[in-house]
PDB file of N, CA and C in Angstrom:
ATOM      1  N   UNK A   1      16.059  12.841  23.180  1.00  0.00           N
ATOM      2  CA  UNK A   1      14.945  12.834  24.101  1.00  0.00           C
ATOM      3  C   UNK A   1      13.654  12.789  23.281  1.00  0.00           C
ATOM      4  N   UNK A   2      12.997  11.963  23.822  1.00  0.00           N
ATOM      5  CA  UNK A   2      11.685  11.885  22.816  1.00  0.00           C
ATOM      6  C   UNK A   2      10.146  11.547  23.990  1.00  0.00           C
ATOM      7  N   UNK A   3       9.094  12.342  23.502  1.00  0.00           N
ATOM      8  CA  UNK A   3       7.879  11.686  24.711  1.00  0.00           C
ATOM      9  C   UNK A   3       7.566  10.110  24.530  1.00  0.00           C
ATOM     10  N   UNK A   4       7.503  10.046  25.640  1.00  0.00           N
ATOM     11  CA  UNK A   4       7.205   8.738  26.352  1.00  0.00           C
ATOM     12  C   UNK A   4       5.636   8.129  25.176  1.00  0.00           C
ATOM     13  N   UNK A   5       5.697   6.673  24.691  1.00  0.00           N
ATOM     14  CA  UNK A   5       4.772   6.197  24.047  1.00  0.00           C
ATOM     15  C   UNK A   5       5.151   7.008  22.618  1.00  0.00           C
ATOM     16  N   UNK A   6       5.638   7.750  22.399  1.00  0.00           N
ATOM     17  CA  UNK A   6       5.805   8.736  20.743  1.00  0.00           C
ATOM     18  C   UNK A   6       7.346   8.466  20.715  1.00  0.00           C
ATOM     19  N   UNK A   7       7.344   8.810  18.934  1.00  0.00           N
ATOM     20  CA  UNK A   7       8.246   9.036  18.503  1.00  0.00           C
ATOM     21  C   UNK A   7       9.058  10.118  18.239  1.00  0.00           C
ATOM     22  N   UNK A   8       8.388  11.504  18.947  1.00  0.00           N
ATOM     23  CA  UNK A   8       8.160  12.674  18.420  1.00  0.00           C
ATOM     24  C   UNK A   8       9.598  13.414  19.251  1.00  0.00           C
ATOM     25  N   UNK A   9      10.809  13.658  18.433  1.00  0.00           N
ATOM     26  CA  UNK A   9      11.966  14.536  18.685  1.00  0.00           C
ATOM     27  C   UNK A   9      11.374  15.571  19.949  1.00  0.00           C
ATOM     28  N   UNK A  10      12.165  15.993  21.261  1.00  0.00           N
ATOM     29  CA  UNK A  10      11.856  16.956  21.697  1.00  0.00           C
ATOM     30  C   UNK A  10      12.970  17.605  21.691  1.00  0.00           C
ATOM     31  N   UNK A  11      14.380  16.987  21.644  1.00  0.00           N
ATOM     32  CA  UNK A  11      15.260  17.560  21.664  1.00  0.00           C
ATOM     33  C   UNK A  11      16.919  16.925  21.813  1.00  0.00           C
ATOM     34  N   UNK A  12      18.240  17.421  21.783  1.00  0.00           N
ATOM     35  CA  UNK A  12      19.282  16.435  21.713  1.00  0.00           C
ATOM     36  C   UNK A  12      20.246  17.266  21.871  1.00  0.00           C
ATOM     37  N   UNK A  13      21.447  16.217  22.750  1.00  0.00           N
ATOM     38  CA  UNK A  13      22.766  16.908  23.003  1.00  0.00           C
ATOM     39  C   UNK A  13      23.526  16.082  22.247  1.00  0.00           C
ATOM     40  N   UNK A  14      24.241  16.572  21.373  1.00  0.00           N
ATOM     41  CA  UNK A  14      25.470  15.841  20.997  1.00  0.00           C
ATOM     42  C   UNK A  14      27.062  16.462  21.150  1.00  0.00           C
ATOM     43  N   UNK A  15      27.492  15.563  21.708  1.00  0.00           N
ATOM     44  CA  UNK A  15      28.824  15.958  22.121  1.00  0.00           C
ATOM     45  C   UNK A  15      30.072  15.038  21.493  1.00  0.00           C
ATOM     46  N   UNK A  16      30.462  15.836  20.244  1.00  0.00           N
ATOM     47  CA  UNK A  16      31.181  14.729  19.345  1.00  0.00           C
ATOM     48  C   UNK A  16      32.167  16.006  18.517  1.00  0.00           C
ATOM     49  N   UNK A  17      33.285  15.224  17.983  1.00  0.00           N
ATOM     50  CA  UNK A  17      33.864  16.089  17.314  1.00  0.00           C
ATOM     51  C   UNK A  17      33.366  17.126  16.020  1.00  0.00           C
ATOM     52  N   UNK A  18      32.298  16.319  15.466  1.00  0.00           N
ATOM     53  CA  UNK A  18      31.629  17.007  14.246  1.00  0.00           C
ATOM     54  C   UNK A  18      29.731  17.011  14.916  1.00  0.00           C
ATOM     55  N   UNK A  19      29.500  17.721  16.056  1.00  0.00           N
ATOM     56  CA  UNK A  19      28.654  17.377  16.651  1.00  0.00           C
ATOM     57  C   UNK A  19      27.964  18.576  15.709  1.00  0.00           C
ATOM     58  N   UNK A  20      28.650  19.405  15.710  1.00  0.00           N
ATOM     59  CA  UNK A  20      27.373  20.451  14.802  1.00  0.00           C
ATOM     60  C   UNK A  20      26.849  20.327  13.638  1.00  0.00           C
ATOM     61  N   UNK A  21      27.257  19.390  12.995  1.00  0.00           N
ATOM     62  CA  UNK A  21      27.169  18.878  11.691  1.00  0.00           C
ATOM     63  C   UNK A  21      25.979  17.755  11.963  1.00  0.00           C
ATOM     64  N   UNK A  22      26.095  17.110  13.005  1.00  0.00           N
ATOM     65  CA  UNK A  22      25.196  15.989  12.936  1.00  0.00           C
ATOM     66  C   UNK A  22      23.752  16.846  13.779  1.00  0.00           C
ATOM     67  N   UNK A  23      23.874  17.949  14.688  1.00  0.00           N
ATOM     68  CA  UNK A  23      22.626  18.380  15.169  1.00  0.00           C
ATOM     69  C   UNK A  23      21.718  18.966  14.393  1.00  0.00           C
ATOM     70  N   UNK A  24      21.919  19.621  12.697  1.00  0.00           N
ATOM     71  CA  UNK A  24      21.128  19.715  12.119  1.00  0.00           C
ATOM     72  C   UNK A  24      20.355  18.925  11.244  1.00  0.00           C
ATOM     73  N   UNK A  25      20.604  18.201  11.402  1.00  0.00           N
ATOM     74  CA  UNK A  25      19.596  16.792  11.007  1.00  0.00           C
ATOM     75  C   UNK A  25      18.676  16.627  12.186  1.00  0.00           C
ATOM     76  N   UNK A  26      18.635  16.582  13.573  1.00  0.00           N
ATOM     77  CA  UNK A  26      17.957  16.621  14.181  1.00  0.00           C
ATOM     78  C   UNK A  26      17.119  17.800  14.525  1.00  0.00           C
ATOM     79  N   UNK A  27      17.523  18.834  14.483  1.00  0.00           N
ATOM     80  CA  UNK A  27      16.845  20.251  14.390  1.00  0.00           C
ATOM     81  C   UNK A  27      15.535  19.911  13.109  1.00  0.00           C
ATOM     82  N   UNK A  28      16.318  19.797  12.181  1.00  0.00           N
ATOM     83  CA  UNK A  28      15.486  19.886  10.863  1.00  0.00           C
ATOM     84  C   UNK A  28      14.629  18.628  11.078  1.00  0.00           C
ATOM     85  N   UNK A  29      14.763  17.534  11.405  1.00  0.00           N
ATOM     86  CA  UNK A  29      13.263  16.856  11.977  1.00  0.00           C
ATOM     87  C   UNK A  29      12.662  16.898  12.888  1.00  0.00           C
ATOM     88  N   UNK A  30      12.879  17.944  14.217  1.00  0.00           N
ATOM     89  CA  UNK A  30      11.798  18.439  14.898  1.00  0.00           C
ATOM     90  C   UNK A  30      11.392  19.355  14.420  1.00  0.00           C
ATOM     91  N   UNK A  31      11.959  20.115  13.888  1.00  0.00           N
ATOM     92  CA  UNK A  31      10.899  21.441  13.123  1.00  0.00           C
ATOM     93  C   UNK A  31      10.188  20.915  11.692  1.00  0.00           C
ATOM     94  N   UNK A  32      10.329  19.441  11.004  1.00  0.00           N
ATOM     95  CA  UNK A  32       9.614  19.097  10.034  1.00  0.00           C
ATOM     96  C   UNK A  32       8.691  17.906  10.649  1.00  0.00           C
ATOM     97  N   UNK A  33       8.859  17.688  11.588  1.00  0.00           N
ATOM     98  CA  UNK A  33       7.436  17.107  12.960  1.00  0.00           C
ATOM     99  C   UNK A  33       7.922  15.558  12.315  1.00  0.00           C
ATOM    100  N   UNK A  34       9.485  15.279  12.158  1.00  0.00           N
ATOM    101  CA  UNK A  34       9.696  13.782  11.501  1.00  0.00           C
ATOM    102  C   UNK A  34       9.938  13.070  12.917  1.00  0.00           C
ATOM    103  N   UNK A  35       9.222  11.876  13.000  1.00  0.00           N
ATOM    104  CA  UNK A  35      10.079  10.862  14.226  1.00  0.00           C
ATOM    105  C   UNK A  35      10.546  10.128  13.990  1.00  0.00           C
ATOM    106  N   UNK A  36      11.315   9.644  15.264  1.00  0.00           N
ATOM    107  CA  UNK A  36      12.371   8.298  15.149  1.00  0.00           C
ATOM    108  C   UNK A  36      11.919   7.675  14.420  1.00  0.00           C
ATOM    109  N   UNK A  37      10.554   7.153  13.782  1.00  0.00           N
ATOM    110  CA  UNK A  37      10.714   5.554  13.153  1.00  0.00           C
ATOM    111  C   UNK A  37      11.283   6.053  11.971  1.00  0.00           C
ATOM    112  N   UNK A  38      10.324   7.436  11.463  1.00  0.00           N
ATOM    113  CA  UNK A  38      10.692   8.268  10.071  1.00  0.00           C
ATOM    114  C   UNK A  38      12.036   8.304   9.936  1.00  0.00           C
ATOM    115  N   UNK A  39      12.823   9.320  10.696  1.00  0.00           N
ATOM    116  CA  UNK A  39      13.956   9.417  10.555  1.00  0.00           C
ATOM    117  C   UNK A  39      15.367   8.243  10.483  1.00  0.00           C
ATOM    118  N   UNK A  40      14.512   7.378  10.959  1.00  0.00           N
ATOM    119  CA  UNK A  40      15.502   5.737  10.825  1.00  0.00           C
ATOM    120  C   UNK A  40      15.404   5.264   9.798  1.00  0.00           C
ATOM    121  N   UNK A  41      14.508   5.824   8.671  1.00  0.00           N
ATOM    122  CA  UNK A  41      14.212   5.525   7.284  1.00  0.00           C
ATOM    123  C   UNK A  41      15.382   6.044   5.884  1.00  0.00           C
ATOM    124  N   UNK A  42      16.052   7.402   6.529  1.00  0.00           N
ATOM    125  CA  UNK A  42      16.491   8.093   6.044  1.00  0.00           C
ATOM    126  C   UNK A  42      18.128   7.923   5.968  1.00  0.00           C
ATOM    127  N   UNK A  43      18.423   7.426   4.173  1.00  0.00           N
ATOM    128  CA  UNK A  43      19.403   6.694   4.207  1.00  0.00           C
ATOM    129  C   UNK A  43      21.102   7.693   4.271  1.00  0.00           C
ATOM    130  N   UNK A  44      21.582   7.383   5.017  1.00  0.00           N
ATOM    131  CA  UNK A  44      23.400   8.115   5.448  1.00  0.00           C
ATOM    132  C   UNK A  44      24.302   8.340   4.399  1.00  0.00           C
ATOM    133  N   UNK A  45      24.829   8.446   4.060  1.00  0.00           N
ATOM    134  CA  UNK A  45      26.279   9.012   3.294  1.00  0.00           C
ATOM    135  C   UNK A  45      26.906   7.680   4.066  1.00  0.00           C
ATOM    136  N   UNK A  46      27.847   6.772   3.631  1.00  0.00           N
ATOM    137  CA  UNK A  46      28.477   6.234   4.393  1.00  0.00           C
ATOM    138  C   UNK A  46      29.978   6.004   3.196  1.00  0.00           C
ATOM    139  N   UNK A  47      31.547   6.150   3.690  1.00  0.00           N
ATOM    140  CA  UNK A  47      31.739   6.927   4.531  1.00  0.00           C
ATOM    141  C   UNK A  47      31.619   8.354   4.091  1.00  0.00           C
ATOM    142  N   UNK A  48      31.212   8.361   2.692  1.00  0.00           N
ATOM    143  CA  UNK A  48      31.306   9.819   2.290  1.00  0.00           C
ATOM    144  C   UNK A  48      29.603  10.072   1.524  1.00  0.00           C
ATOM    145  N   UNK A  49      29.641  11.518   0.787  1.00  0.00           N
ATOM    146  CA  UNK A  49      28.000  11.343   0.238  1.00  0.00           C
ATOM    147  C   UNK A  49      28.264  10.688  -1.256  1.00  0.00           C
ATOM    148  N   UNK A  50      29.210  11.226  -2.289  1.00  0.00           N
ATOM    149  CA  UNK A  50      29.770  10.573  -3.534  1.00  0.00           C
ATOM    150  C   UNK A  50      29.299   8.832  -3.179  1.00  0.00           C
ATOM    151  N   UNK A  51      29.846   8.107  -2.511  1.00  0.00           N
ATOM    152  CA  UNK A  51      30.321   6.576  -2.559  1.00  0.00           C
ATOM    153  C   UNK A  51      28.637   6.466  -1.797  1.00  0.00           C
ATOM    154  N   UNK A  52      27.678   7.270  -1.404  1.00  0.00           N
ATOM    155  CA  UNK A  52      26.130   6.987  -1.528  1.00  0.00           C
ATOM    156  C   UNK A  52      25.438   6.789  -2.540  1.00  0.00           C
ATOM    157  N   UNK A  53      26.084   7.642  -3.471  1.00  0.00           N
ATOM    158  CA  UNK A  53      25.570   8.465  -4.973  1.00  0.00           C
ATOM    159  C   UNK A  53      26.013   6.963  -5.598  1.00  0.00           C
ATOM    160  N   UNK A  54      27.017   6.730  -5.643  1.00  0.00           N
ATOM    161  CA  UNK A  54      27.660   5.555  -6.410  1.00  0.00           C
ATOM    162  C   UNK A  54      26.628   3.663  -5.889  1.00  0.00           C
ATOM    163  N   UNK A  55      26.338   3.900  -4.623  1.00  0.00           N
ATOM    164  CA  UNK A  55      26.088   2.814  -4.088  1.00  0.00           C
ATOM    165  C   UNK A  55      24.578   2.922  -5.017  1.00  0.00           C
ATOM    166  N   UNK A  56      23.854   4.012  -4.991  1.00  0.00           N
ATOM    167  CA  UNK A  56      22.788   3.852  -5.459  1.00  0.00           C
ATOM    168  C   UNK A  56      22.944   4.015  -6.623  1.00  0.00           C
ATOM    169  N   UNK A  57      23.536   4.265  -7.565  1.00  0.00           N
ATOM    170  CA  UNK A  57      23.457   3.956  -8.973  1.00  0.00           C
ATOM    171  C   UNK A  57      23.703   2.299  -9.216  1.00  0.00           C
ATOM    172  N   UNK A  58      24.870   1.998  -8.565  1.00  0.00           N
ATOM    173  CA  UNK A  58      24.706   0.419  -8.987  1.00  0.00           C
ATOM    174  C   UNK A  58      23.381  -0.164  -8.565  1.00  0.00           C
ATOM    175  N   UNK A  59      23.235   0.051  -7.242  1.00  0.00           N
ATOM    176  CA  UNK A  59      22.089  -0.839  -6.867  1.00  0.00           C
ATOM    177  C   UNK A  59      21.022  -0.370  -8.320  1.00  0.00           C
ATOM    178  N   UNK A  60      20.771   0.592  -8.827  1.00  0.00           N
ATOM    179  CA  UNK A  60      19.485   0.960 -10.085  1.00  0.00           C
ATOM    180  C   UNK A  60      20.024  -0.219 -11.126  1.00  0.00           C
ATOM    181  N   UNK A  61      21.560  -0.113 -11.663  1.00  0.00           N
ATOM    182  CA  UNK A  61      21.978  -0.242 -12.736  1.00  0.00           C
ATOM    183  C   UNK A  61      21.681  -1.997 -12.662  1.00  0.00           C
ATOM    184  N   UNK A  62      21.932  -2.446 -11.166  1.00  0.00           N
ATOM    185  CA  UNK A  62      21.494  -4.369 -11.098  1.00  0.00           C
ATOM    186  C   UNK A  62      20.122  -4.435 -11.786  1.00  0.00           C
ATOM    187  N   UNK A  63      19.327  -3.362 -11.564  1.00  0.00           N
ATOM    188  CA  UNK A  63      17.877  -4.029 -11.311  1.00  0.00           C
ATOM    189  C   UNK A  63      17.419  -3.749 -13.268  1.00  0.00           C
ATOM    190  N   UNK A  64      18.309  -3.076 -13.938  1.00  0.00           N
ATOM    191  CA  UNK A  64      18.505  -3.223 -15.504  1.00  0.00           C
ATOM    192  C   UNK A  64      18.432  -4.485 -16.165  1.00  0.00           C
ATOM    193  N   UNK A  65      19.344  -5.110 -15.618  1.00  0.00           N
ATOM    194  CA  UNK A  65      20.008  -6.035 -16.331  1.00  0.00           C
ATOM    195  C   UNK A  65      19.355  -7.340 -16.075  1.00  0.00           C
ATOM    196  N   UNK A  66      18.887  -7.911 -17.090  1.00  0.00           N
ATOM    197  CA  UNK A  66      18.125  -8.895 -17.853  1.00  0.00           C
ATOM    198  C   UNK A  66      18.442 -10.542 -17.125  1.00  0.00           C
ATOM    199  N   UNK A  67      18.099 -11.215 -16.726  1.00  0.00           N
ATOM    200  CA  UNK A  67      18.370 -12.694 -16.802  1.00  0.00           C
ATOM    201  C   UNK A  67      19.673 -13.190 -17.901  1.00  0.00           C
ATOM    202  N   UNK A  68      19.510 -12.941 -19.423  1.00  0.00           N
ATOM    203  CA  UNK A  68      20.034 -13.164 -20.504  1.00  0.00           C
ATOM    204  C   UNK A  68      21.434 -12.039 -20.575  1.00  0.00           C
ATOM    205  N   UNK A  69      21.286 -10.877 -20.022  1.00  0.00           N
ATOM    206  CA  UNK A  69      22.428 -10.013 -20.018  1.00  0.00           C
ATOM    207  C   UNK A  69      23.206 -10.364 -19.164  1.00  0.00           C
ATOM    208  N   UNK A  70      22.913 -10.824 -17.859  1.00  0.00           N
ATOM    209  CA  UNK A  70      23.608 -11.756 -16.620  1.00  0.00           C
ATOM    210  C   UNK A  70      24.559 -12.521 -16.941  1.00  0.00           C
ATOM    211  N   UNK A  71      24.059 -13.584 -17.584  1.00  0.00           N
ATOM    212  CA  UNK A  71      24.659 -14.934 -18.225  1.00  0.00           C
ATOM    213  C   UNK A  71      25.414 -14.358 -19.248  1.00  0.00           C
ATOM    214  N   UNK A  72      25.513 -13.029 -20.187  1.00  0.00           N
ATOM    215  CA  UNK A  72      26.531 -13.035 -21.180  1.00  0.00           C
ATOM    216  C   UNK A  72      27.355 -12.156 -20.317  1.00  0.00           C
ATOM    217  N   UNK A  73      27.134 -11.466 -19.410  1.00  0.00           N
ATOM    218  CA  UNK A  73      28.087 -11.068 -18.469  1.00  0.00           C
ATOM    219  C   UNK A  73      28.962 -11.663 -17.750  1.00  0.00           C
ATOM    220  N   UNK A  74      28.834 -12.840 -17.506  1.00  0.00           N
ATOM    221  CA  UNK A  74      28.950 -13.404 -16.589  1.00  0.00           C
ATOM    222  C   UNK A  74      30.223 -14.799 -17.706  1.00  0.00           C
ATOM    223  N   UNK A  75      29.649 -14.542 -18.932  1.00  0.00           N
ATOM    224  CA  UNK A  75      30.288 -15.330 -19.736  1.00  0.00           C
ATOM    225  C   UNK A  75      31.860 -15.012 -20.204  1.00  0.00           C
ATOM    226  N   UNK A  76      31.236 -13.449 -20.519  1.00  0.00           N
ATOM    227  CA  UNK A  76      32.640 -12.023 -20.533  1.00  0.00           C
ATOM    228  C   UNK A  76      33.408 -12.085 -19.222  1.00  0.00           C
ATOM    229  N   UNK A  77      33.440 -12.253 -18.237  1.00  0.00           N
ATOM    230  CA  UNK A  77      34.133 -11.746 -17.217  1.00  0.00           C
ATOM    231  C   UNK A  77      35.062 -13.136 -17.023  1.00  0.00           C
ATOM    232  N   UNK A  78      34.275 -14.752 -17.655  1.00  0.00           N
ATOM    233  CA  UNK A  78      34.883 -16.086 -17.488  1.00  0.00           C
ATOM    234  C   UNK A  78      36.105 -15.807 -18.652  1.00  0.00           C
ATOM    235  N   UNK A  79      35.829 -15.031 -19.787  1.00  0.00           N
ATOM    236  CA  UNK A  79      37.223 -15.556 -20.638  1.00  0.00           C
ATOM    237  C   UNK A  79      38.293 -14.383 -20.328  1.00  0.00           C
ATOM    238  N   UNK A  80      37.403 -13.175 -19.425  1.00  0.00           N
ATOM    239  CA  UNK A  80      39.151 -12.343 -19.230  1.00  0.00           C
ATOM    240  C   UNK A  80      39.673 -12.611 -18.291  1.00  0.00           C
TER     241      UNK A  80
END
């Protein structure tokens, strides 16, 4: 539930097997005054938090690697 024209949390029912798990994320952004657009910003665990941790290290570890490191990578992976 959110006011009309705002983004601003007033409040939420969730009715799910791990529903208590997911209502403090919403608690904790109405009491940190975060709204929907904010909180749609805020990236998930998917399916676990580890394989988040992992997703974002590769994504860092791409943005390393050189034009020239590419191509000898890319050269290594053609002869095995």
């Amino acid at each position: 539930m959110h006011k009309k024209g705002s983004d601003e949390i007033l409040g939420a029912t969730i009715v799910a097997r791990h529903g208590g798990e997911m209502i403090s994320e919403i608690t904790t952004a109405m009491i940190g005054e975060m709204g929907l657009s904010k909180m749609s910003t805020v990236i998930h665990p998917y399916p676990t938090q580890a394989n988040a941790i992992k997703q974002a290290a590769d994504t860092y570890r791409r943005t390393l690697l050189t034009e020239k490191t590419k191509k000898l990578l890319g050269f290594l992976v053609k002869l095995s």
